[in-house]
Protein backbone atom coordinates (compact mmCIF):
# COMPACT_ATOMS: atom_id res chain seq x y z
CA UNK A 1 184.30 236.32 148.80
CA UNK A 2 183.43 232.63 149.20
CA UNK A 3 185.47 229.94 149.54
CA UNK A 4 185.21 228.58 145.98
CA UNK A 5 186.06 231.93 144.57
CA UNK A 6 188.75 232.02 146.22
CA UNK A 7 190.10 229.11 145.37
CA UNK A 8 189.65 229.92 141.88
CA UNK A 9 191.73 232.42 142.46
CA UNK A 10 194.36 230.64 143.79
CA UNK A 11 194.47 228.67 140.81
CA UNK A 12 194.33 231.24 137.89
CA UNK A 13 197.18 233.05 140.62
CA UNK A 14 199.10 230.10 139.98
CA UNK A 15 198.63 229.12 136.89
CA UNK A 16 197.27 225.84 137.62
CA UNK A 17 195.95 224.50 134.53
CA UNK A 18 192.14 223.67 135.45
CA UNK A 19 192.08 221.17 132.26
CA UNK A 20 193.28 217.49 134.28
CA UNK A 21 194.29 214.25 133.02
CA UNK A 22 192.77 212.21 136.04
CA UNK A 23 189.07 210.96 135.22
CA UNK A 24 186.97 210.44 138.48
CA UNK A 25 184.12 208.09 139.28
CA UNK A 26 182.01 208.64 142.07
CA UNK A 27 180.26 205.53 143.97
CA UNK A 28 177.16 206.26 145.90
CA UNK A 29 173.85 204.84 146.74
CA UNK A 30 170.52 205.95 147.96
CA UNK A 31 170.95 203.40 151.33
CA UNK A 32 173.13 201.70 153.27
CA UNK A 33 174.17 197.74 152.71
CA UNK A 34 173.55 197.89 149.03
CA UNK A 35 177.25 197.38 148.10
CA UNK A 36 178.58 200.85 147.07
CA UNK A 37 182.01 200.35 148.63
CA UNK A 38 182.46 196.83 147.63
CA UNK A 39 181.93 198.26 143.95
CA UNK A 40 184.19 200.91 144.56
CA UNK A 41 187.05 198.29 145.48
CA UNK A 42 186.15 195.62 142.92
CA UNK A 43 186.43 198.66 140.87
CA UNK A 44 189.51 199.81 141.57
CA UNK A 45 191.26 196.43 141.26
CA UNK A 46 190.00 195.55 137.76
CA UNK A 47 190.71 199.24 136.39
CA UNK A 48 194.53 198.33 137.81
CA UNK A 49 194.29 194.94 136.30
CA UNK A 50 193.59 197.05 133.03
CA UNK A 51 196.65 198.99 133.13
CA UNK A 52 195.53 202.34 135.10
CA UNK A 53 196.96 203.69 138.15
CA UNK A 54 193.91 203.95 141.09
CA UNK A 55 193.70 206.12 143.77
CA UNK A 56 190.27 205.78 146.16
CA UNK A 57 189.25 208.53 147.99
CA UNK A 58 187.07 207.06 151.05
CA UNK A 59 184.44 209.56 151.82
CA UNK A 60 182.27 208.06 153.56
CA UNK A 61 182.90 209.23 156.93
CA UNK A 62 180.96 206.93 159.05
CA UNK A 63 182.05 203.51 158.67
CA UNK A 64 185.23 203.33 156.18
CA UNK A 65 184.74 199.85 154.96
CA UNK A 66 187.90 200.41 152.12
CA UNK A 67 190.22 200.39 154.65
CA UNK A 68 188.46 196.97 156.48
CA UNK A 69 188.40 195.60 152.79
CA UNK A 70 192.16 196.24 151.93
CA UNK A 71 192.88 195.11 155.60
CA UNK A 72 194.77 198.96 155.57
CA UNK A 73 194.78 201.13 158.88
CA UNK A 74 196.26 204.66 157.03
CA UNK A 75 198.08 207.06 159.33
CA UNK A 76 197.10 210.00 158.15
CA UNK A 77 193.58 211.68 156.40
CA UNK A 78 193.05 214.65 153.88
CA UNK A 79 192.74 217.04 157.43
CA UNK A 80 196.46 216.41 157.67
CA UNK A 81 196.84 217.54 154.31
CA UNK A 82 195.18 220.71 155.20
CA UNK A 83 195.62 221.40 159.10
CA UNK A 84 199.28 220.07 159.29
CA UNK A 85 200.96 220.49 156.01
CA UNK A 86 201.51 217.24 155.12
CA UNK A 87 201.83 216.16 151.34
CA UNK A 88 199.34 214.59 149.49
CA UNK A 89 201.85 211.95 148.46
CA UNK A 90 202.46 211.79 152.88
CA UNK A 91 198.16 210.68 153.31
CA UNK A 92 198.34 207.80 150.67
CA UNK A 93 198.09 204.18 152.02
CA UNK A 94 198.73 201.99 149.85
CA UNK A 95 196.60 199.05 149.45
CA UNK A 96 196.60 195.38 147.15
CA UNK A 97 198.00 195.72 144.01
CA UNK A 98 199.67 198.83 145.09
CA UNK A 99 196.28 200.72 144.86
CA UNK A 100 195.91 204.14 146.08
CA UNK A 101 194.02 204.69 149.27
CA UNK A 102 192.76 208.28 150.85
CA UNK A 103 190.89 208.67 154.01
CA UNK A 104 189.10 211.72 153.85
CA UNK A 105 188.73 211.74 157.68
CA UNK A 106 187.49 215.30 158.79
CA UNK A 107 188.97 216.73 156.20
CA UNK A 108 186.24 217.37 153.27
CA UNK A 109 183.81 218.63 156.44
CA UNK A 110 186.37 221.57 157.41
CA UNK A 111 186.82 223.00 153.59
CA UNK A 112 184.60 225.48 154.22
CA UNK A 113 186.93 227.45 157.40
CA UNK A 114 190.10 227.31 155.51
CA UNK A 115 192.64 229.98 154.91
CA UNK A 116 194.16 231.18 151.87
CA UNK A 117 197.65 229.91 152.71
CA UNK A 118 195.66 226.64 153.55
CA UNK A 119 194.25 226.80 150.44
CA UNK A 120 197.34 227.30 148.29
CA UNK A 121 198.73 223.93 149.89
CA UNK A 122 195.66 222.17 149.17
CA UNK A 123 195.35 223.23 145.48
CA UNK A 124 198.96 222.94 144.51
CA UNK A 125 198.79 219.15 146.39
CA UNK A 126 195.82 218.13 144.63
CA UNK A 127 197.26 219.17 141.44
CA UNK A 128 199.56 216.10 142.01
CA UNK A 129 196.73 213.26 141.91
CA UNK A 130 196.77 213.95 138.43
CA UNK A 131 200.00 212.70 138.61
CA UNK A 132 199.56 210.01 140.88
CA UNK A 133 196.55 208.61 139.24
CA UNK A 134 194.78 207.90 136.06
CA UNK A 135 191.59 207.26 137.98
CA UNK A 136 190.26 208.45 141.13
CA UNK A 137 186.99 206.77 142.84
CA UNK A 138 185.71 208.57 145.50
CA UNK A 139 182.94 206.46 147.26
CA UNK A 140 180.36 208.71 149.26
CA UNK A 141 178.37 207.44 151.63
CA UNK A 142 174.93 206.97 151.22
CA UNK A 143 171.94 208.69 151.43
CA UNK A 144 170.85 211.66 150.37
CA UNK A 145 172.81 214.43 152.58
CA UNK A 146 174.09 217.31 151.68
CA UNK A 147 177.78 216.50 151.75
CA UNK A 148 176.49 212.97 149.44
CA UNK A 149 175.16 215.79 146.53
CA UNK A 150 177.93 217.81 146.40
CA UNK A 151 180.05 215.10 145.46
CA UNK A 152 177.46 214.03 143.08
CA UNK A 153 176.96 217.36 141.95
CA UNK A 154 180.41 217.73 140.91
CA UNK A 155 181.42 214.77 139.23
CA UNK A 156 181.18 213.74 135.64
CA UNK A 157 180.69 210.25 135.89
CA UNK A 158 177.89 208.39 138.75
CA UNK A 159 178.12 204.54 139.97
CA UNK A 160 174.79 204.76 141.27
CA UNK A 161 174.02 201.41 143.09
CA UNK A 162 170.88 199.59 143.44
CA UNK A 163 168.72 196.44 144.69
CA UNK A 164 166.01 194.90 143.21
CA UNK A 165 164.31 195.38 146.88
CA UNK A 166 161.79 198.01 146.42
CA UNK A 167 163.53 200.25 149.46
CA UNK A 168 166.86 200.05 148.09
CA UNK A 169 164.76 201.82 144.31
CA UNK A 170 163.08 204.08 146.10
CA UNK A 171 166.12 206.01 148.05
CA UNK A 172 167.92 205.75 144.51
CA UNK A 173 164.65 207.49 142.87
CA UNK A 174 165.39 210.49 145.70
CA UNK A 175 168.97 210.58 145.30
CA UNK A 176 168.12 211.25 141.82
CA UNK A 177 165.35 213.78 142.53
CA UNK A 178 167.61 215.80 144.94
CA UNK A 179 170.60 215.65 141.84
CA UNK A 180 168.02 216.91 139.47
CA UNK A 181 166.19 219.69 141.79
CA UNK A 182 169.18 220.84 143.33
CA UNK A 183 170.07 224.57 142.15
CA UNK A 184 173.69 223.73 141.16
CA UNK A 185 172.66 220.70 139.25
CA UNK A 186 173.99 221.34 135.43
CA UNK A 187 172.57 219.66 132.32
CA UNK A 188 174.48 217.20 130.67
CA UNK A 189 177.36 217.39 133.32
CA UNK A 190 176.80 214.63 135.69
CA UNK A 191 176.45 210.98 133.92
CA UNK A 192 174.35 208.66 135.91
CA UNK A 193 175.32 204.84 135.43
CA UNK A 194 172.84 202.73 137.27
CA UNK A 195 174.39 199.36 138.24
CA UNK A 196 171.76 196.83 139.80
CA UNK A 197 173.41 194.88 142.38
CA UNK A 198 172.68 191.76 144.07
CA UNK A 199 170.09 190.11 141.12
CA UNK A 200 169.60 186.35 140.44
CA UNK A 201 170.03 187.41 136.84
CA UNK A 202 170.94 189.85 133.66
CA UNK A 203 167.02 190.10 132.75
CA UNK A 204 166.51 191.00 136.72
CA UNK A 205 169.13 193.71 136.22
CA UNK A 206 167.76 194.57 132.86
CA UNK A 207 164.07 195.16 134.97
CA UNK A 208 165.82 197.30 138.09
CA UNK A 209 167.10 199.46 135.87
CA UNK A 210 163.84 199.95 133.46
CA UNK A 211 161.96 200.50 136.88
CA UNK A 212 164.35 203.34 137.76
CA UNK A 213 164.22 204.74 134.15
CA UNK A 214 160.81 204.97 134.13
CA UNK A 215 160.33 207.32 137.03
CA UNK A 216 163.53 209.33 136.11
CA UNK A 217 161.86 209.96 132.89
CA UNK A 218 158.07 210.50 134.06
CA UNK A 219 158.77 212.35 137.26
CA UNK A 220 162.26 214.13 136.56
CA UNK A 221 162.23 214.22 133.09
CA UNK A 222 165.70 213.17 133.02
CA UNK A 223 168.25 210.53 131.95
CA UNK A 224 169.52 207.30 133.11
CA UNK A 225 172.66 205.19 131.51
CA UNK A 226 172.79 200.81 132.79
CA UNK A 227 175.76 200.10 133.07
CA UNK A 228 175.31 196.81 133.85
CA UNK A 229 174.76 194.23 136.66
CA UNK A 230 176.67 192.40 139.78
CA UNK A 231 174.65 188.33 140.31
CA UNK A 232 174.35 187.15 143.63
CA UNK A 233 177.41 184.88 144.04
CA UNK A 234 178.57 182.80 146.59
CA UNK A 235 182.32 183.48 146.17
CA UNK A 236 181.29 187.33 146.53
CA UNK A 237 179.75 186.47 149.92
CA UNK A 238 182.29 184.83 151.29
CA UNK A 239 184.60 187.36 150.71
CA UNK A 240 182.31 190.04 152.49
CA UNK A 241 182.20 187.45 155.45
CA UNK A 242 186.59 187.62 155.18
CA UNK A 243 186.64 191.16 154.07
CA UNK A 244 188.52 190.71 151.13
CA UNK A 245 187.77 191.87 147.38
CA UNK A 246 186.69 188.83 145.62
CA UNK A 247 188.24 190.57 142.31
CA UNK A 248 191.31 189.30 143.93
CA UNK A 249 190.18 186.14 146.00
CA UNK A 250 187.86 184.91 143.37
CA UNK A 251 189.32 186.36 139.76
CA UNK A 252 187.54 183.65 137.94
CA UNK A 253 183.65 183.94 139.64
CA UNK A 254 181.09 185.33 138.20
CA UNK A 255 181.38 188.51 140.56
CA UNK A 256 184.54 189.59 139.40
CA UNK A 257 183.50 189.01 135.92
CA UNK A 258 180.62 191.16 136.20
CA UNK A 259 183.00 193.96 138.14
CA UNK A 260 185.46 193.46 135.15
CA UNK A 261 182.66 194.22 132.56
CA UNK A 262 181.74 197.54 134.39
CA UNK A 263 185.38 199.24 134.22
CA UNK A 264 185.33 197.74 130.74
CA UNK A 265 182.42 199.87 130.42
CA UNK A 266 183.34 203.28 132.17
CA UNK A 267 186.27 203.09 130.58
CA UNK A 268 184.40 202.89 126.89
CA UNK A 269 183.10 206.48 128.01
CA UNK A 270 186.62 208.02 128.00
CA UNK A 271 185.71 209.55 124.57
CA UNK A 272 182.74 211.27 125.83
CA UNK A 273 184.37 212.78 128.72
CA UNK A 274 187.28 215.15 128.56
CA UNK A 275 188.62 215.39 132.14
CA UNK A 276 186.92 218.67 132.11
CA UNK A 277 185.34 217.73 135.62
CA UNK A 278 188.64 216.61 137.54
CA UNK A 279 189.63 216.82 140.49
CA UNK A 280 189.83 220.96 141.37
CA UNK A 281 186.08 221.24 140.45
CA UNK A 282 185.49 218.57 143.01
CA UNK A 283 187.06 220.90 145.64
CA UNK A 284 185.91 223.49 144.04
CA UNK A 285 182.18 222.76 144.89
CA UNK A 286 182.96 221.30 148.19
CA UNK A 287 184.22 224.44 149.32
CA UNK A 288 180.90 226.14 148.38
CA UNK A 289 179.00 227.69 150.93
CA UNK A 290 176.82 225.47 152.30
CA UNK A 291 172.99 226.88 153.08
């Protein structure tokens, strides 16, 4: 028995309901620098200036620019969740705005040794983000590795972030052809929203995304949403320089105008997604064997 079906078991054992209230976003990129977790934070901080309750779950392992953003050190990761038997509730830092902040730390790499007492804990304190949260963003880091697709794989809704520089397209394009050739990949599960970052202007954002569109469709024979676009801004780069979220710096630039038309957006596509991807499945395919 594999991990995942036995965490499945756990939660029919339980009688965890699998159906969740919590609707998760997933930010990742096909390269580094192109401004996944900026999005991810911007994100998070007009979604709570809509009303929601946001909890960001950093998994990107290598460089954990959230908690440099939200000027946050947190004490504890998801591994103390799991190895120590701390509470979900225990691992939360909270950041501006009194947003929700995860590390995953090592966490999400040791799901695949754990024990079914280890698992119990895990499912019955994951089953409380759905109280905790209306939204969770986990942003992945980028590239195309394998721990990158699984959380692709398993979410409903994709922030996939790109530059007009021809580089920054062409890792999206493979992101996109790993997603689509992968064996787990399932039709009409995973939502792409392609947001072109970094343009001079809405026609420029407009052409990034018919670029990408056209080789989805040619070569993968799939689908592509635009969700929009982010302008160069000097406000925005000045609060990269500071490491603070220009959403909260800046309210009134063009930046976090753009940032507050994309959860606008995503959060439009509530009707056409029921939650039934939440936050188990996510676990749920993480703790898949990996080949």
């Amino acid at each position: 028995m594999d991990q995942a079906e036995n965490l499945r078991n756990v939660i029919k054992a339980h009688n965890i309901k699998s159906v969740e209230n919590t609707k998760v976003i997933t930010i990742t990129s096909g390269k580094g620098g192109v401004g996944k977790s900026n999005m991810a934070v911007n994100l998070a901080v007009q979604f709570t200036k809509m009303g929601k309750k946001v909890i960001i779950l950093d998994a990107d392992f290598g460089l954990a620019n959230v908690e440099v953003m939200f000027g946050t050190l947190p004490n504890y990761n998801l591994s103390d969740v799991i190895f120590k038997g701390k509470s979900i509730r225990d691992i939360i830092t909270e950041g501006p705005m009194g947003i929700g902040f995860i590390s995953g730390g090592s966490g999400v790499v040791g799901l695949n040794n754990l024990k079914s007492e280890q698992i119990t804990f895990l499912v019955h304190n994951l089953t409380l983000l759905n109280d905790l949260c209306d939204i969770l963003i986990i942003d992945t880091g980028a590239g195309v590795s394998d721990q990158v697709m699984e959380f692709v794989l398993a979410s409903p809704e994709v922030v996939l972030i790109s530059t007009p520089e021809p580089s920054s397209l062409t890792d999206s394009y493979s992101l996109m052809k790993a997603m689509y050739k992968s064996d787990r990949y399932i039709e009409g599960g995973t939502n792409v929203h392609l947001v072109a970052n970094k343009v001079t202007s809405e026609s420029e954002g407009k052409a990034v995304y018919s670029k990408m569109l056209s080789v989805v469709q040619k070569f993968l024979g799939g689908k592509l949403d635009y969700l929009g676009y982010v302008p160069y801004d000097n406000f925005l780069e000045k609060s990269v320089r500071n490491q603070k979220v220009v959403s909260i710096e800046y309210p009134q630039s063009k930046a976090a105008k753009s940032f507050e038309n994309l959860a606008y957006r995503l959060l439009q596509k509530d009707s056409m997604t029921h939650y039934k991807w939440g936050v188990l499945h996510i676990f749920n395919t993480l703790l898949k064997d990996r080949a």
